[in-house]
Protein backbone atom coordinates (compact mmCIF):
# COMPACT_ATOMS: atom_id res chain seq x y z
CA UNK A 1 16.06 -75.33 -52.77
CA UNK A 2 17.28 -74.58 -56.18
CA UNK A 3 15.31 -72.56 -58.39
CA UNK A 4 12.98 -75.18 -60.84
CA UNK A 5 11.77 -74.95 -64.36
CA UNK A 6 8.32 -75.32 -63.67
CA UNK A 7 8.50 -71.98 -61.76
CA UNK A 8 9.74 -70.01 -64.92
CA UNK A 9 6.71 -71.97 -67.10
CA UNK A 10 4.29 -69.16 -65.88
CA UNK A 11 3.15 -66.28 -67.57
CA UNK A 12 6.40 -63.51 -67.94
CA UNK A 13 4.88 -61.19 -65.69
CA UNK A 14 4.73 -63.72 -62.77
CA UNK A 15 8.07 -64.74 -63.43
CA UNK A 16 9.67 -61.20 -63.55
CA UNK A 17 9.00 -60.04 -60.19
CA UNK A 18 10.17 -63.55 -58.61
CA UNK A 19 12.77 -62.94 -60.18
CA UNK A 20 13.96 -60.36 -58.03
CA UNK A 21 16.52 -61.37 -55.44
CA UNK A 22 17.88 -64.42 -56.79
CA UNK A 23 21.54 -64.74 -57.79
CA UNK A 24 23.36 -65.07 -61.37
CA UNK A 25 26.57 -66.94 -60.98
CA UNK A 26 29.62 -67.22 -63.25
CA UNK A 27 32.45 -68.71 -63.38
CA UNK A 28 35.49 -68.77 -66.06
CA UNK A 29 39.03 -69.55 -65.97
CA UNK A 30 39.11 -65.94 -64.23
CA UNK A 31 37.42 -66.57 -61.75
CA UNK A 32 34.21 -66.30 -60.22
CA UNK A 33 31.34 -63.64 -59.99
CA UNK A 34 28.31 -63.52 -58.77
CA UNK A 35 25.16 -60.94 -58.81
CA UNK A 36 21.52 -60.27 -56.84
CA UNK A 37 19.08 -59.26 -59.55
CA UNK A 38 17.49 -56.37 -58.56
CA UNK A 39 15.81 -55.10 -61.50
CA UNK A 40 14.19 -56.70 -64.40
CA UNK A 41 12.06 -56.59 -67.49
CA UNK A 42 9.15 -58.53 -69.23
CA UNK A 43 8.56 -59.57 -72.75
CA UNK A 44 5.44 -61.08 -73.79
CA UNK A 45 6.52 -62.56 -77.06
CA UNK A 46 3.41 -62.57 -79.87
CA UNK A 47 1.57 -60.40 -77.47
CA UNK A 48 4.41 -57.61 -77.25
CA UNK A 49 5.82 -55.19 -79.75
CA UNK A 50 8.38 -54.38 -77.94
CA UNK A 51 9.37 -58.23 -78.02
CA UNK A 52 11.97 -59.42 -80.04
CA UNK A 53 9.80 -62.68 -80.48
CA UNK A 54 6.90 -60.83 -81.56
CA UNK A 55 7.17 -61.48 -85.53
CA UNK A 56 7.92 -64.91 -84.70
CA UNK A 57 11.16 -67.21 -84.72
CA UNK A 58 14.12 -66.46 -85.88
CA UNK A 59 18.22 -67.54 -85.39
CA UNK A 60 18.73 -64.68 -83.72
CA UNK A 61 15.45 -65.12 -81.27
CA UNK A 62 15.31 -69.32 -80.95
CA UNK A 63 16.33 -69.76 -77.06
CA UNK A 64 13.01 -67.48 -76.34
CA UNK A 65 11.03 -70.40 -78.29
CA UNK A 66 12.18 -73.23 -76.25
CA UNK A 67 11.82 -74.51 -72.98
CA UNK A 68 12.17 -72.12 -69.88
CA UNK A 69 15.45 -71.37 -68.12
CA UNK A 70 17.67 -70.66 -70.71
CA UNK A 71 20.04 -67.56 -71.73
CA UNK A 72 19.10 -65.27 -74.67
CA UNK A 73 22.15 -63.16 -75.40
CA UNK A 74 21.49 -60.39 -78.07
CA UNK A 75 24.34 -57.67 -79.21
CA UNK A 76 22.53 -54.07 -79.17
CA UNK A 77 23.48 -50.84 -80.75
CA UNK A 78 26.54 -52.13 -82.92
CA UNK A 79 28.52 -52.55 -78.92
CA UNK A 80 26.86 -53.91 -76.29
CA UNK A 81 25.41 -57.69 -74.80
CA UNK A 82 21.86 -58.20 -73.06
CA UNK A 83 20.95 -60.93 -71.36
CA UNK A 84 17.37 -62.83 -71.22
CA UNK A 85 16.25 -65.91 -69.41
CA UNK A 86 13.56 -67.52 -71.45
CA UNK A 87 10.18 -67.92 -69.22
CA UNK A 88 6.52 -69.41 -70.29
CA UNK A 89 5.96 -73.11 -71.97
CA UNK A 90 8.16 -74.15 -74.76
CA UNK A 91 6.32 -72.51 -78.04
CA UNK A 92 5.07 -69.19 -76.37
CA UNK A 93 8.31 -67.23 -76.64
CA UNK A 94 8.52 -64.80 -73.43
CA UNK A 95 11.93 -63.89 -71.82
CA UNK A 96 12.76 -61.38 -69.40
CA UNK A 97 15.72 -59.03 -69.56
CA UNK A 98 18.05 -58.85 -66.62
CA UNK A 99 18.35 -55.28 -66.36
CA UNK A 100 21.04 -54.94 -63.17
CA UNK A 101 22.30 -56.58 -59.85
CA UNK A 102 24.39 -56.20 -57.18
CA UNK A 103 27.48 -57.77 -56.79
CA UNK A 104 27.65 -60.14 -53.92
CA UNK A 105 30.67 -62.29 -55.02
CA UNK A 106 34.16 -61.87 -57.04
CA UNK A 107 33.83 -57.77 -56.46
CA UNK A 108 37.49 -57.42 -57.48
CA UNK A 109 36.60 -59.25 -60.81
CA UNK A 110 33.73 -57.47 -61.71
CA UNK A 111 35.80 -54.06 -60.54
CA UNK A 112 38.47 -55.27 -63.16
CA UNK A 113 36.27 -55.81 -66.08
CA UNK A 114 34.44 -52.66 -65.81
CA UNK A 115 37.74 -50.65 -65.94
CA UNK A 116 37.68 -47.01 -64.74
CA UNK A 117 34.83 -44.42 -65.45
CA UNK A 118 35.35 -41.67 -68.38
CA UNK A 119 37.17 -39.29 -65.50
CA UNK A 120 39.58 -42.26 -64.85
CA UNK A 121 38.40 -43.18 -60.92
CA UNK A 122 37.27 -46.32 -60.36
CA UNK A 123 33.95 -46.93 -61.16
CA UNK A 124 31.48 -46.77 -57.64
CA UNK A 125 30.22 -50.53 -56.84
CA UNK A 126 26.81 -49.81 -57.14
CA UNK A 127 26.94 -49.01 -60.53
CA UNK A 128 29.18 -51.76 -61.39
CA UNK A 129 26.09 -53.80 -63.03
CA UNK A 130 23.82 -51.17 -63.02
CA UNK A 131 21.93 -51.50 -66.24
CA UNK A 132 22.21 -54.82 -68.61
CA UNK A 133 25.12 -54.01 -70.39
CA UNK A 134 26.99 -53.36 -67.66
CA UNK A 135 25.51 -56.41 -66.00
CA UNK A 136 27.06 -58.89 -69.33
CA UNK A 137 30.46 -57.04 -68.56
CA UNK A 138 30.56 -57.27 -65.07
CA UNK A 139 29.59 -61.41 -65.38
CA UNK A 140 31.77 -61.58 -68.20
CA UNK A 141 28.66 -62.95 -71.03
CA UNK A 142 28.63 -62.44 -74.65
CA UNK A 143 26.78 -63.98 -77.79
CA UNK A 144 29.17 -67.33 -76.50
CA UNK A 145 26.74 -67.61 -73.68
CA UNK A 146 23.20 -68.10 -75.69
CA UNK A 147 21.82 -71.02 -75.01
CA UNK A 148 23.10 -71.91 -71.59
CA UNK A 149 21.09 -73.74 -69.26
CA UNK A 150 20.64 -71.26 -66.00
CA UNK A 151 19.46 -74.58 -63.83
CA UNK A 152 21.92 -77.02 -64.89
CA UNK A 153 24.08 -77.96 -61.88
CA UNK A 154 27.50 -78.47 -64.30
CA UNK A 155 26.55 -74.92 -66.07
CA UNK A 156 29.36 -72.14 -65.75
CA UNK A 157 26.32 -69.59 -65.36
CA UNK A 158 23.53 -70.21 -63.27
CA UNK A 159 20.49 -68.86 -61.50
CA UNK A 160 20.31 -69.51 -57.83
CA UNK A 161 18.13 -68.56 -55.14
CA UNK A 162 19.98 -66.57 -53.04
CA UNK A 163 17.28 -64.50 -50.86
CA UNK A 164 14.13 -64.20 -52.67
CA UNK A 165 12.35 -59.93 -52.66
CA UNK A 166 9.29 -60.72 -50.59
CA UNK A 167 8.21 -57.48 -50.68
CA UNK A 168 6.24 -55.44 -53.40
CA UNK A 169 8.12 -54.48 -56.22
CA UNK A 170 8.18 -51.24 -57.69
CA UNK A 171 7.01 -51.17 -61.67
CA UNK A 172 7.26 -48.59 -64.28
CA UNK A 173 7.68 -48.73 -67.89
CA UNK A 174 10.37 -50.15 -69.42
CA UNK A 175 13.46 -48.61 -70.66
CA UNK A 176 14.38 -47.19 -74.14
CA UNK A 177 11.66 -48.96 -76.53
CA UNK A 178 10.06 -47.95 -79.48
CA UNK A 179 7.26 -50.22 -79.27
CA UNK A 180 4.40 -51.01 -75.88
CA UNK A 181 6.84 -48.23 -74.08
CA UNK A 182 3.92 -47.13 -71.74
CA UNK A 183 3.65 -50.38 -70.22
CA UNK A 184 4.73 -50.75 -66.88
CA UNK A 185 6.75 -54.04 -67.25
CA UNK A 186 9.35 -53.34 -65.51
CA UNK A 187 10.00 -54.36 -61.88
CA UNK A 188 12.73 -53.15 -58.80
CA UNK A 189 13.31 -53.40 -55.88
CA UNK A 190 12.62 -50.41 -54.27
CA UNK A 191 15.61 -48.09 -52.88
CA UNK A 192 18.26 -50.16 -54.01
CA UNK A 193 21.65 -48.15 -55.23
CA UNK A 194 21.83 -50.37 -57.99
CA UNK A 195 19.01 -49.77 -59.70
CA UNK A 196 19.39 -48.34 -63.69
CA UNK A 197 18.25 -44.79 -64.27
CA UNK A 198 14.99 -44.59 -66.23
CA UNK A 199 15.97 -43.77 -69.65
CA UNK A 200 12.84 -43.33 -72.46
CA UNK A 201 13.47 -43.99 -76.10
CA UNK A 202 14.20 -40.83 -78.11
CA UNK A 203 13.51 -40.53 -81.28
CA UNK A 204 16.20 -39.68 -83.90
CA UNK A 205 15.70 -36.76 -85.31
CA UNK A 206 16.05 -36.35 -89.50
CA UNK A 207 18.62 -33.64 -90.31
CA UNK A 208 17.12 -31.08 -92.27
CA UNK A 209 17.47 -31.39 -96.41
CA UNK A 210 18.28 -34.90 -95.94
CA UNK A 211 16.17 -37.32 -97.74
CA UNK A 212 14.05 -40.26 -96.38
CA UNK A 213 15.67 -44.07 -96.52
C-alpha cells in the first residue's frame, strides 16, 4: 500500500517515528538509488526554536507551509544539502529532517558519489548515508529537488513503504542546534550501523581582543 498524505497530516512527532523504515527512491539519468530511513528528526514549526519555520514563512521555508509530503531542501554551512519532508495540515509548518538510511538499491551509485574517505579507501557502506548530508549525496538531491512531491507516482524521488520499524524507537536529542537542543526529537532505530553519531552544537568561541559584530 503506498504511503498516503493523510498519514503525514498528524502531528510531527507521530509522523517521525513512522517514518522509520520506509524507503526514499531516486532516480536520474544515472541511475537509480534507493535508501531505508533509519534515523530521523522533528520540527514543530511555531512551536520550535530550533525550527526553521518558527518566525514564520519565508522563500527559503515555503514547502514546510504547504500541504504534507513534500521535499524541503535547505543548503547548510556555506556546503552541504538537507532534506525535509513537510508533515502536519497545510498552514502549521512542521517537517522532519531525514537524518540517514541504508542503502538497499543502486549501492554502486551511491559508492560513486560519495567518492573515497580523507585516507583514500573507499568509504564503508554503512556510512555511505550516514548523517543528512551524506544522505542528499548519496541520493543525488540538491536545492533542484525542493518542492517535489514524495507520493506522486511520476516523481523521480519518492517515499515508499518498504518495511515499516514496528518496534520502539530509540529518541534522544537532536543533533547540532542552538535552539530546543535538550529535546529528545530525534528517533532511530536501535543498533543499526547506519545510524549518525550524536554530535551537540558547540558554541564558537570569540578570539580574544576581537570585538563584538
Amino acid at each position: 500500500m503506498p504511503v498516503r498524505r493523510t498519514s503525514l497530516a498528524r502531528p510531527v512527532l507521530e509522523v517521525a517515528p513512522a517514518l522509520l523504515g520506509l524507503v526514499l527512491r531516486r532516480t536520474t539519468d544515472e541511475g537509480t538509488v534507493a535508501v531505508r530511513i533509519t534515523e530521523v528528526e522533528a520540527y514543530d514549526g511555531p512551536n520550535d526554536p530550533g525550527s526553521h519555520s518558527y518566525r514564520g514563512q519565508t522563500a527559503r521555508n515555503a514547502v514546510m507551509f504547504g500541504p504534507p509530503g513534500y521535499l524541503y531542501v535547505y543548503f547548510t554551512y556555506g556546503m552541504h544539502f538537507c532534506m525535509n519532508i513537510s508533515a502536519g495540515p497545510p498552514g502549521q509548518p512542521s517537517a522532519v529532517l531525514f537524518r540517514a538510511g541504508e542503502i538497499v538499491e543502486g549501492l554502486d551509485l551511491a559508492r560513486t558519489r560519495r567518492g573515497a574517505g580523507r585516507t583514500g579507501k573507499p568509504i564503508p557502506d554503512r556510512d555511505l548515508a550516514r548523517g543528512p548530508a551524506r544522505l542528499c549525496v548519496a541520493l543525488g538531491i540538491n536545492r533542484e529537488e525542493n518542492g517535489a512531491d514524495l507520493l506522486s507516482r511520476t516523481s523521480p524521488i519518492q517515499l515508499l513503504p518498504g518495511t515499516p520499524f514496528t518496534g520502539d524507537p530509540l529518541t534522544g536529542p537532536r543533533v547540532g542546534l542552538r535552539e530546543a537542543a535538550d529535546r529528545p526529537w530525534r528517533f532511530w532505530i536501535p543498533g543499526d550501523p547506519s545510524v549518525s553519531p550524536y554530535k551537540p552544537h558547540v558554541p564558537k568561541r570569540r578570539q580574544a581582543g576581537a570585538s563584538p559584530s
